[in-house]
C-alpha atoms as a PDB file:
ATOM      1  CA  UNK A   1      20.461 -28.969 -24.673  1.00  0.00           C
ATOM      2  CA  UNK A   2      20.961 -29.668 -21.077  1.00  0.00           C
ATOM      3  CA  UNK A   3      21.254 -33.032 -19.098  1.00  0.00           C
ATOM      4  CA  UNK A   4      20.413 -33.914 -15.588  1.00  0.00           C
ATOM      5  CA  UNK A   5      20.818 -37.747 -14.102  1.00  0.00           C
ATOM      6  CA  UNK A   6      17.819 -39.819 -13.542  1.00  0.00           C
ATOM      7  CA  UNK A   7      18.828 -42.027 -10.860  1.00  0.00           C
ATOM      8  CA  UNK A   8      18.574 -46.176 -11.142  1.00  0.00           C
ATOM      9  CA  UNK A   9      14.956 -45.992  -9.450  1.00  0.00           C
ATOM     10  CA  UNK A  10      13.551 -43.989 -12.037  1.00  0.00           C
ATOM     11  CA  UNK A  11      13.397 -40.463 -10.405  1.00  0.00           C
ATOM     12  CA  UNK A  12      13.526 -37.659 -12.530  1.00  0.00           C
ATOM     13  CA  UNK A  13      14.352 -34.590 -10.802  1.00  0.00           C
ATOM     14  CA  UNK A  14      12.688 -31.747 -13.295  1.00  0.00           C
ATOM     15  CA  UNK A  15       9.090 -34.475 -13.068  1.00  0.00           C
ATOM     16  CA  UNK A  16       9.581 -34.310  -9.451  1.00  0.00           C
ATOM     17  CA  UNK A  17      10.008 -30.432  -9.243  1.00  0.00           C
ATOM     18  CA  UNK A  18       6.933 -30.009 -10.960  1.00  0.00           C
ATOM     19  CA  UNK A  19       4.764 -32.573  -8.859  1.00  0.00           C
ATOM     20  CA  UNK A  20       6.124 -30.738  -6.026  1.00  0.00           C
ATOM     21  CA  UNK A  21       4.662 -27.383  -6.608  1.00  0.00           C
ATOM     22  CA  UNK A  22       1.650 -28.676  -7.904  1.00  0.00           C
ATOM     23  CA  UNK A  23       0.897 -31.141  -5.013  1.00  0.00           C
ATOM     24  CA  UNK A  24       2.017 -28.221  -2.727  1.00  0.00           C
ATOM     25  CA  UNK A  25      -1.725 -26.657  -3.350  1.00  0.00           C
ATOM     26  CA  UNK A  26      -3.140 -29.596  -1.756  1.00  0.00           C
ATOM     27  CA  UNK A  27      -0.582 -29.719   1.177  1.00  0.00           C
ATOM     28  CA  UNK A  28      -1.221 -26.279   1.913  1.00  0.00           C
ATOM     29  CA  UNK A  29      -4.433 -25.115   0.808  1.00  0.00           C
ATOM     30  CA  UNK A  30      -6.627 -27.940   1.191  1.00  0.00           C
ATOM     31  CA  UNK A  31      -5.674 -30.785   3.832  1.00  0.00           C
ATOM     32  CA  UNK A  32      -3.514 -27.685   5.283  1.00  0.00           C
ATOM     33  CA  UNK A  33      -1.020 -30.198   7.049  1.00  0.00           C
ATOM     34  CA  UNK A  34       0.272 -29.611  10.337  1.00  0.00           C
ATOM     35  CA  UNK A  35       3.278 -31.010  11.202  1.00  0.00           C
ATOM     36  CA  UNK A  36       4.431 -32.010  15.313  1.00  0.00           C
ATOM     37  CA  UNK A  37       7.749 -33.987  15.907  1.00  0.00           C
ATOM     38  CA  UNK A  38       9.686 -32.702  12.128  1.00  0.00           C
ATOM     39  CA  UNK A  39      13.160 -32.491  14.251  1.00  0.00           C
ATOM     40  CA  UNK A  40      12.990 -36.614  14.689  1.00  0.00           C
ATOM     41  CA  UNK A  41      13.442 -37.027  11.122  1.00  0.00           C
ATOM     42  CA  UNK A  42      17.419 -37.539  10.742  1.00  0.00           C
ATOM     43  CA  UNK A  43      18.402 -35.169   8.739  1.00  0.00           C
ATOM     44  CA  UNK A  44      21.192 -37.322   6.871  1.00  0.00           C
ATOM     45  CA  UNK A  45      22.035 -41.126   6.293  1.00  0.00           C
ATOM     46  CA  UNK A  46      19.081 -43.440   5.699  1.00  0.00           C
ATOM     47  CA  UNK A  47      16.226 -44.313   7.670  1.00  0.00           C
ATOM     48  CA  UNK A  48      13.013 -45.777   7.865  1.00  0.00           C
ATOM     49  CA  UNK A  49       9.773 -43.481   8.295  1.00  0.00           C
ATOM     50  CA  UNK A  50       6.874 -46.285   9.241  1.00  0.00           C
ATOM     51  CA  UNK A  51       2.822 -45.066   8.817  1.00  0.00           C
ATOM     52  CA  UNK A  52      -0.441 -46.006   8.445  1.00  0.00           C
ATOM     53  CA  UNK A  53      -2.619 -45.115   5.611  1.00  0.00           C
ATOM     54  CA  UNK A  54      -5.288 -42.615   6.482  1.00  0.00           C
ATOM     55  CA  UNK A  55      -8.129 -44.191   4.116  1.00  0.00           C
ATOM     56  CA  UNK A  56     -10.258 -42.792   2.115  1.00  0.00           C
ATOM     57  CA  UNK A  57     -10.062 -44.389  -1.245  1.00  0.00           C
ATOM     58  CA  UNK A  58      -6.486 -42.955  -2.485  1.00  0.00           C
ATOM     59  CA  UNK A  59      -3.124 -42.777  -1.271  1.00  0.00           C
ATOM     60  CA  UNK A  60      -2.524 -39.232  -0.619  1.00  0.00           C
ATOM     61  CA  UNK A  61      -1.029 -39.487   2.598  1.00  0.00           C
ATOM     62  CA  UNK A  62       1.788 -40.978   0.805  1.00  0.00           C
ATOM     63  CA  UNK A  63       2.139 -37.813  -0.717  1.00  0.00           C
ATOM     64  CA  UNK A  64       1.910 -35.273   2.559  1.00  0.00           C
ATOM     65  CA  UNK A  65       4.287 -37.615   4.512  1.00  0.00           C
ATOM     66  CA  UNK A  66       6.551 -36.869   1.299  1.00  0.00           C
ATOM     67  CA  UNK A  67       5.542 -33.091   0.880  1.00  0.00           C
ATOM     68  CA  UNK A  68       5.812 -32.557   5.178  1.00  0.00           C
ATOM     69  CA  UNK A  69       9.924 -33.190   4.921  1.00  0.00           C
ATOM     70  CA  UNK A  70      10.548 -31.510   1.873  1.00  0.00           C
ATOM     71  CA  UNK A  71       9.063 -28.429   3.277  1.00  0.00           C
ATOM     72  CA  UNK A  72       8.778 -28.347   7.153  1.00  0.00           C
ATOM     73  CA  UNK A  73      12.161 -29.981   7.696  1.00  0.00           C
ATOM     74  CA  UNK A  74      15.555 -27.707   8.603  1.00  0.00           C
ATOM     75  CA  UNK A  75      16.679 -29.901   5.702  1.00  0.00           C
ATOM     76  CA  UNK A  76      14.227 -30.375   3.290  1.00  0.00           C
ATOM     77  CA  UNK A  77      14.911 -34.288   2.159  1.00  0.00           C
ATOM     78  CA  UNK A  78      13.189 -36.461  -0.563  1.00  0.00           C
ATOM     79  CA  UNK A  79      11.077 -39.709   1.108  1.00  0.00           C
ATOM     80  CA  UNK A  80      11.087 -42.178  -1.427  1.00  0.00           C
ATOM     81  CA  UNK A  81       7.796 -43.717  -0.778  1.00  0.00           C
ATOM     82  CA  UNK A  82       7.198 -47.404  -1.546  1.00  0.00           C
ATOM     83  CA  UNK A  83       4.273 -49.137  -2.788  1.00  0.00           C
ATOM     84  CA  UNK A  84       2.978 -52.485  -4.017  1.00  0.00           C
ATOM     85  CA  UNK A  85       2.088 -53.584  -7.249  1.00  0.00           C
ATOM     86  CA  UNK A  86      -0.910 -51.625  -7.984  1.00  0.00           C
ATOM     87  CA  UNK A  87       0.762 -48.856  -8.863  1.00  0.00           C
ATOM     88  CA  UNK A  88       3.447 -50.486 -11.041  1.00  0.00           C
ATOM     89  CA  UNK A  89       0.509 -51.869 -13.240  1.00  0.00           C
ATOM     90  CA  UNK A  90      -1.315 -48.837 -13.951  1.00  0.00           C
ATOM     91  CA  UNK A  91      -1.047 -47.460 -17.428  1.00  0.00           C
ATOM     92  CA  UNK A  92       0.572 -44.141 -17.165  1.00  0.00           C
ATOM     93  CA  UNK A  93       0.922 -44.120 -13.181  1.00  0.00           C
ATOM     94  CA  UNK A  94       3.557 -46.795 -13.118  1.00  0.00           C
ATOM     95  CA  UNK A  95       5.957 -44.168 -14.912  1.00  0.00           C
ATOM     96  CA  UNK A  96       4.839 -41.149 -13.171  1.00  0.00           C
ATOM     97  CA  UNK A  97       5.137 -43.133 -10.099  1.00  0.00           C
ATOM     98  CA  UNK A  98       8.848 -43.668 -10.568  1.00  0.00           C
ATOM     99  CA  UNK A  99       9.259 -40.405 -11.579  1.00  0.00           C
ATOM    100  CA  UNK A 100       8.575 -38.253  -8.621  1.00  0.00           C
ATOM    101  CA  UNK A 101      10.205 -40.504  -6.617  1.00  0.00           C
ATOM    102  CA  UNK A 102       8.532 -43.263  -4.921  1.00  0.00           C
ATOM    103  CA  UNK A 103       9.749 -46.914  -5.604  1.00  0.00           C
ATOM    104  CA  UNK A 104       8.368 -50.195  -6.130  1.00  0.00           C
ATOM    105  CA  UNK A 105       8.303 -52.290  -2.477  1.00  0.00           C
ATOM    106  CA  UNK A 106      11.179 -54.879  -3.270  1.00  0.00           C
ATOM    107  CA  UNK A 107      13.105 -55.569  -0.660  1.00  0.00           C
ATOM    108  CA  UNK A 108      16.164 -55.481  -2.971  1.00  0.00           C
ATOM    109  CA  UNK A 109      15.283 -52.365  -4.240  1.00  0.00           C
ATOM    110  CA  UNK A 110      14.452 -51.003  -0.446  1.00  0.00           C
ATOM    111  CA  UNK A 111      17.538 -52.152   0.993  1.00  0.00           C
ATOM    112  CA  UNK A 112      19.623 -50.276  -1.563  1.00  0.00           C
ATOM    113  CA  UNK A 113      17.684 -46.913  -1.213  1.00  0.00           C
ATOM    114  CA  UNK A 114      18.945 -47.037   2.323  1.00  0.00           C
ATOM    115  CA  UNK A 115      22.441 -48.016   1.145  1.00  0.00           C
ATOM    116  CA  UNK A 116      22.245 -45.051  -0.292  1.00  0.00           C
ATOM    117  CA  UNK A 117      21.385 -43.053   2.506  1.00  0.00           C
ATOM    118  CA  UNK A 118      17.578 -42.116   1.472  1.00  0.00           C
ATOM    119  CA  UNK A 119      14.704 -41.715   3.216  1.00  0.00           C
ATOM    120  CA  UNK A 120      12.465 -44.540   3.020  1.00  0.00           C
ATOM    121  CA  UNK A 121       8.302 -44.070   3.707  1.00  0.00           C
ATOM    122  CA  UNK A 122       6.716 -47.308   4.217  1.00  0.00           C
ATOM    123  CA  UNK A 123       2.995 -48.130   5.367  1.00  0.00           C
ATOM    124  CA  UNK A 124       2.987 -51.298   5.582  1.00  0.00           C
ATOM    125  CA  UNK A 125      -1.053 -51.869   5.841  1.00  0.00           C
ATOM    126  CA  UNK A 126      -0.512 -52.036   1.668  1.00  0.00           C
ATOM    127  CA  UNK A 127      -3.540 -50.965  -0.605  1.00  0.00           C
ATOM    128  CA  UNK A 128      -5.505 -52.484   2.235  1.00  0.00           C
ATOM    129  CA  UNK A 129      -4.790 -49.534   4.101  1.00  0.00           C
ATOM    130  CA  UNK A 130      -5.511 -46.823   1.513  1.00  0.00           C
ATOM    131  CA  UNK A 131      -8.751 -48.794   0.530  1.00  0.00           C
ATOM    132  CA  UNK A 132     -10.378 -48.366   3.983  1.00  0.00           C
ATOM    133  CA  UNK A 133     -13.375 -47.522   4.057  1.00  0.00           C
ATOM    134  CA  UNK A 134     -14.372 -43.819   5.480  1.00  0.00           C
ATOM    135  CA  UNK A 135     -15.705 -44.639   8.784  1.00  0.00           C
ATOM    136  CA  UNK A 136     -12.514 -46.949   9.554  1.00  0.00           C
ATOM    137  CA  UNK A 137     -10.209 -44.026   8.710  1.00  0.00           C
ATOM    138  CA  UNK A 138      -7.087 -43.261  10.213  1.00  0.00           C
ATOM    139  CA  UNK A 139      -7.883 -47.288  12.040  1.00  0.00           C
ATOM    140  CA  UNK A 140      -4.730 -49.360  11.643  1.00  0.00           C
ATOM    141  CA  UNK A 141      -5.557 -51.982   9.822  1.00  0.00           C
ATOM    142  CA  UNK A 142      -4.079 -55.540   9.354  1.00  0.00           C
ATOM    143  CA  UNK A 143      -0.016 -54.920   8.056  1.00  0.00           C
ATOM    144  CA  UNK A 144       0.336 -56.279   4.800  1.00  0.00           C
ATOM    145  CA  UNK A 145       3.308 -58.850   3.713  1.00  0.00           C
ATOM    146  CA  UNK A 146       5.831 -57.373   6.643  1.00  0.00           C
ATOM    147  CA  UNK A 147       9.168 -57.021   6.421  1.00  0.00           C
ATOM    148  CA  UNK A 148      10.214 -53.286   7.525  1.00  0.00           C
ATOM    149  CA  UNK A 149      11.212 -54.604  10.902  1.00  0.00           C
ATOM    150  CA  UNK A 150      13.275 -57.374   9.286  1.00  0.00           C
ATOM    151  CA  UNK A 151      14.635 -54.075   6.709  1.00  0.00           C
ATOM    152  CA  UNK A 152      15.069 -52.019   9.695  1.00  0.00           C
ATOM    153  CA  UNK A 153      17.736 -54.633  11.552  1.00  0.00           C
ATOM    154  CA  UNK A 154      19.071 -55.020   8.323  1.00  0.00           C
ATOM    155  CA  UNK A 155      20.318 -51.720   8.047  1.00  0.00           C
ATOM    156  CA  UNK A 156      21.928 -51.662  11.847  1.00  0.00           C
ATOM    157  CA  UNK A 157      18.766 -51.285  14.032  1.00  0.00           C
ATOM    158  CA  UNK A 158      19.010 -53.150  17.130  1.00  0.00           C
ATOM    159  CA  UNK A 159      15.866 -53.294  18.638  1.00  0.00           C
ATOM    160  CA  UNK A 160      12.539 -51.701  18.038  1.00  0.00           C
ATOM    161  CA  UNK A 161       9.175 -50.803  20.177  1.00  0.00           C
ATOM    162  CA  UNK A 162       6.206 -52.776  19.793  1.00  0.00           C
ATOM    163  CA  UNK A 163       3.176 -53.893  20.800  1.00  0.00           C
ATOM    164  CA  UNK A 164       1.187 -56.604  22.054  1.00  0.00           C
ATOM    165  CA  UNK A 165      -2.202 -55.406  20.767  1.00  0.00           C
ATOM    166  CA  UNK A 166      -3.349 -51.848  19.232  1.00  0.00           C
ATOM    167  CA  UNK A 167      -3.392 -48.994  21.348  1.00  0.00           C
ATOM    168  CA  UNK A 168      -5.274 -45.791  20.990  1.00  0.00           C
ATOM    169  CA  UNK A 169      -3.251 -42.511  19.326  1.00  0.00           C
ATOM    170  CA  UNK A 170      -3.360 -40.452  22.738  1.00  0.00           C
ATOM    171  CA  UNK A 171      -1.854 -43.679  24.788  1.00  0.00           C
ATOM    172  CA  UNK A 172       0.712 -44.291  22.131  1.00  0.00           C
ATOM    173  CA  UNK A 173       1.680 -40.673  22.001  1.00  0.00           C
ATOM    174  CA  UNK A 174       2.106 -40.589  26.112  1.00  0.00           C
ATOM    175  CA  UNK A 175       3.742 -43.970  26.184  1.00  0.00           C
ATOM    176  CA  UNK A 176       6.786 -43.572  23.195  1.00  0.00           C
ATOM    177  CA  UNK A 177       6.876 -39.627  24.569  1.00  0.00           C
ATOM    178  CA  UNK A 178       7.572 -40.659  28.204  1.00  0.00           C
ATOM    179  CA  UNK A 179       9.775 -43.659  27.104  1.00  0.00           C
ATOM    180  CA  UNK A 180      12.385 -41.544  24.296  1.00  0.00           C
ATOM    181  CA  UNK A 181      12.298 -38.987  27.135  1.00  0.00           C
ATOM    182  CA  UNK A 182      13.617 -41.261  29.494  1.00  0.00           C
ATOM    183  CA  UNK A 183      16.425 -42.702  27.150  1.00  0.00           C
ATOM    184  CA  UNK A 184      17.341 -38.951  26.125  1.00  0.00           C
ATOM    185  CA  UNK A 185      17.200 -37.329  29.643  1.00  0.00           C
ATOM    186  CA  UNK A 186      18.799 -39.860  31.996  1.00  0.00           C
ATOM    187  CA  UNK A 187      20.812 -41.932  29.505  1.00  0.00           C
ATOM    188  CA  UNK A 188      19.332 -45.052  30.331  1.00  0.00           C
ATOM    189  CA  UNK A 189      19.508 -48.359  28.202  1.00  0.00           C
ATOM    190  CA  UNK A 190      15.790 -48.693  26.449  1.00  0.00           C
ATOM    191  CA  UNK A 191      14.893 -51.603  28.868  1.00  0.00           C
ATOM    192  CA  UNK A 192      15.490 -49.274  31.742  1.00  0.00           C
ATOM    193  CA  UNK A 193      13.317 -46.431  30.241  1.00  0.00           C
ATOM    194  CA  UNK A 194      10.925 -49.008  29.263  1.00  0.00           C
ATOM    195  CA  UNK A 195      10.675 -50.213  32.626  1.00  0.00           C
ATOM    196  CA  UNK A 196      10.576 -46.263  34.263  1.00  0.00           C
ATOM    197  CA  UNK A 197       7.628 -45.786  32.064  1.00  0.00           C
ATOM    198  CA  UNK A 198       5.688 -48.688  32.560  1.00  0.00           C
ATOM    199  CA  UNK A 199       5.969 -47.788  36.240  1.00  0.00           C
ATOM    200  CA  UNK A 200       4.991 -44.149  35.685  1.00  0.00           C
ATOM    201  CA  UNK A 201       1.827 -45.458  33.775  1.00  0.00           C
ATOM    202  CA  UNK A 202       0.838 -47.798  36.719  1.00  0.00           C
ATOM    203  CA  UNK A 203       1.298 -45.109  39.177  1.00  0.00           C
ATOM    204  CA  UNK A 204      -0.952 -43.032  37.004  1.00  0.00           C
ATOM    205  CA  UNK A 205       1.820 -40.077  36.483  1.00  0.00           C
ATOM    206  CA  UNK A 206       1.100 -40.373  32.608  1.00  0.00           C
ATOM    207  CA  UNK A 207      -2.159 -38.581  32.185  1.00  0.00           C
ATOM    208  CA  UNK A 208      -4.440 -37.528  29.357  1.00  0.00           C
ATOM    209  CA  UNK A 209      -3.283 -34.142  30.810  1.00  0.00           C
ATOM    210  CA  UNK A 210      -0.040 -33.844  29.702  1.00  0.00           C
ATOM    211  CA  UNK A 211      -0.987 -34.799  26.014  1.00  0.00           C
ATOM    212  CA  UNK A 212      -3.825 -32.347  25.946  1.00  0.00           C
ATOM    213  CA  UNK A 213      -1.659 -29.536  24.552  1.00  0.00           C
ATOM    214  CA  UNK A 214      -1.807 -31.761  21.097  1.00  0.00           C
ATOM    215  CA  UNK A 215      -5.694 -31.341  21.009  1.00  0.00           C
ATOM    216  CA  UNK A 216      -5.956 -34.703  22.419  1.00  0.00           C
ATOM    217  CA  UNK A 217      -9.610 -35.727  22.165  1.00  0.00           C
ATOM    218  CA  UNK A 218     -11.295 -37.347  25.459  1.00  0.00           C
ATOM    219  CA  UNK A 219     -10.377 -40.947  26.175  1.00  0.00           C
ATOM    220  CA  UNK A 220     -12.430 -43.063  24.765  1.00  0.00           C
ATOM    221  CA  UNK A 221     -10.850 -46.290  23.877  1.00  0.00           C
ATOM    222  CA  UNK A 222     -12.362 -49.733  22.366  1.00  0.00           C
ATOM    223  CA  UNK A 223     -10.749 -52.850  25.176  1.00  0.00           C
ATOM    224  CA  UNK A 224     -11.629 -56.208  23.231  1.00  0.00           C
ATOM    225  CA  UNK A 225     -14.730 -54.805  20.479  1.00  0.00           C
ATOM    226  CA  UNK A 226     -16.989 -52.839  22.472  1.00  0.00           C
ATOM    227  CA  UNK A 227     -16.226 -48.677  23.296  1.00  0.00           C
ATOM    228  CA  UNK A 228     -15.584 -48.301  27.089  1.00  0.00           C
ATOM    229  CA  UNK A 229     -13.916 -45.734  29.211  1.00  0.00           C
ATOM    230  CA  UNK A 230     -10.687 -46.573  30.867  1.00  0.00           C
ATOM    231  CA  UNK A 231     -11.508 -47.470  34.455  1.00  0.00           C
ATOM    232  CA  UNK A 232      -9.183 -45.567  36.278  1.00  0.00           C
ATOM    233  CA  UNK A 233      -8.746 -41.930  35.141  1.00  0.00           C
ATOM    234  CA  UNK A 234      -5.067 -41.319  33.006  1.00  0.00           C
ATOM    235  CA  UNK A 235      -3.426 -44.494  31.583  1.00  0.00           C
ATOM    236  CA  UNK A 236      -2.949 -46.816  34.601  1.00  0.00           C
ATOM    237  CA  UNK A 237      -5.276 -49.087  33.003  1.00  0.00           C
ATOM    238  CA  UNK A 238      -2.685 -52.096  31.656  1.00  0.00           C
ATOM    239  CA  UNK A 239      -4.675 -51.416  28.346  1.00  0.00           C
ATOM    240  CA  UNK A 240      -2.132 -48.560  27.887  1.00  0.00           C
ATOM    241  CA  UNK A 241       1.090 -49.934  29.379  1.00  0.00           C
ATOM    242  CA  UNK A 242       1.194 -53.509  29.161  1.00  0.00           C
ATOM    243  CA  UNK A 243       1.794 -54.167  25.336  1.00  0.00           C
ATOM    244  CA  UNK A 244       4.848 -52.356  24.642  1.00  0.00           C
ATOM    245  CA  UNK A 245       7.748 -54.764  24.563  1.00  0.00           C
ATOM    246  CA  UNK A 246      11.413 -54.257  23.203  1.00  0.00           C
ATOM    247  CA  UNK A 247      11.822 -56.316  20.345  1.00  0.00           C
ATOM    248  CA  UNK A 248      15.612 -57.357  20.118  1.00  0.00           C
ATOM    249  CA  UNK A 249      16.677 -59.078  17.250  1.00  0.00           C
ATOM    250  CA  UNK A 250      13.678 -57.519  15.363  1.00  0.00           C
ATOM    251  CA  UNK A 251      13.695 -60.236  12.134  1.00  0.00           C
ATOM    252  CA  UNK A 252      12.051 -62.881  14.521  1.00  0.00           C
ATOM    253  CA  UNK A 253       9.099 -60.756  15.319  1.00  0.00           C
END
């Protein structure tokens, strides 16, 4: 008879073949993913891919993050997907869990995924996240227990973006577009590019224009808890450009 390896996290590769083309007919078929931004994903050595939960009820995004590498990528990869207890307490889906790859969210066990040079998916809203109701879909929610950003500088990262308060998916797009663009394109150090893009955003040369091409929806954004438009046309308003900050030394924060 023939052998293959299960590795020490419980993946077995022929289970995981088969979940593949099965899940496939939901990937395709019917949420018929599109994916923008594929050639970020490294395509060897371990890294960190950080999400939000889309709601809904059940983790499937979990899934399509997984699914999107293995088959949009130049090199399809395996994301081992982490997740809390829940799913290492269900009768039956504790195994199958394991099985097609994801991995329980230990740090220990997290840390030496990455040692090994996988790909790690984390959303670190937790069930929380999944469990959202519909109207609050796609919201980020309150993170969970933390920790990726402490992972992250584990593994060699120096500093990380953040932010000060949530900000809307067009403004976020714009504002870590413009900013990697600056780093790549003029070779500056990340506070420098930080700094050029802040500026651009005051003077109102990061508009809802160039971020239209993604089917960027009009901006409306909720300042504080009531829906308002932005003041000033664009994203000058400091809504948009004042909470990103360069987090250095990433476990503090």
């Amino acid at each position: 008879m023939a052998t293959y390896d299960i590795d020490a996290f419980g993946l077995d590769p022929v289970i995981a073949e088969m979940a593949w083309h099965i899940l496939n007919m939901l990937y395709y078929d019917y949420f018929r993913v599109e994916v923008e931004g594929i050639e970020n994903v490294p395509m060897d050595g371990g890294a960190v891919l950080v999400a939000n939960h889309g709601g809904a009820a059940l983790p499937y995004d979990g899934a399509m993050l997984s699914l999107a590498v293995m088959n949009e990528a130049a090199v399809p990869r395996r994301v081992r997907v982490i997740g809390t207890e829940i799913f290492n307490m269900l009768p039956g889906v504790s195994h199958m869990y394991r099985k097609v790859g994801a991995a329980y969210a230990a740090r220990d066990d997290a840390r030496e995924l990455l040692r090994r040079e996988h790909l790690l998916g984390v959303f670190p809203e937790g069930e929380r996240g999944f469990m959202k109701p519909v109207w609050e879909a796609y919201r980020v929610g309150r993170l969970g227990r933390g920790g990726f950003a402490a992972l992250a500088e584990d593994n060699g990262v120096r500093s990380a973006l953040g932010t000060l308060w949530p900000v809307n998916d067009q403004g976020s797009a714009a504002f870590i577009h413009d900013f990697y663009k600056n780093v790549v394109d003029t070779s500056n150090s990340r506070e420098t590019a930080l700094n050029a893009t802040q500026l651009r955003f005051i003077q109102n040369k990061v508009t809802a224009v160039e971020t239209s091409q993604r089917g960027a929806a009009p901006l409306v954004e909720t300042i504080g808890h009531q829906s308002a438009t932005p003041p000033l046309p664009g994203f000058s308003h400091p809504y948009y450009w004042a909470p990103f900050v360069l987090l250095e030394g990433v476990r503090g924060h």
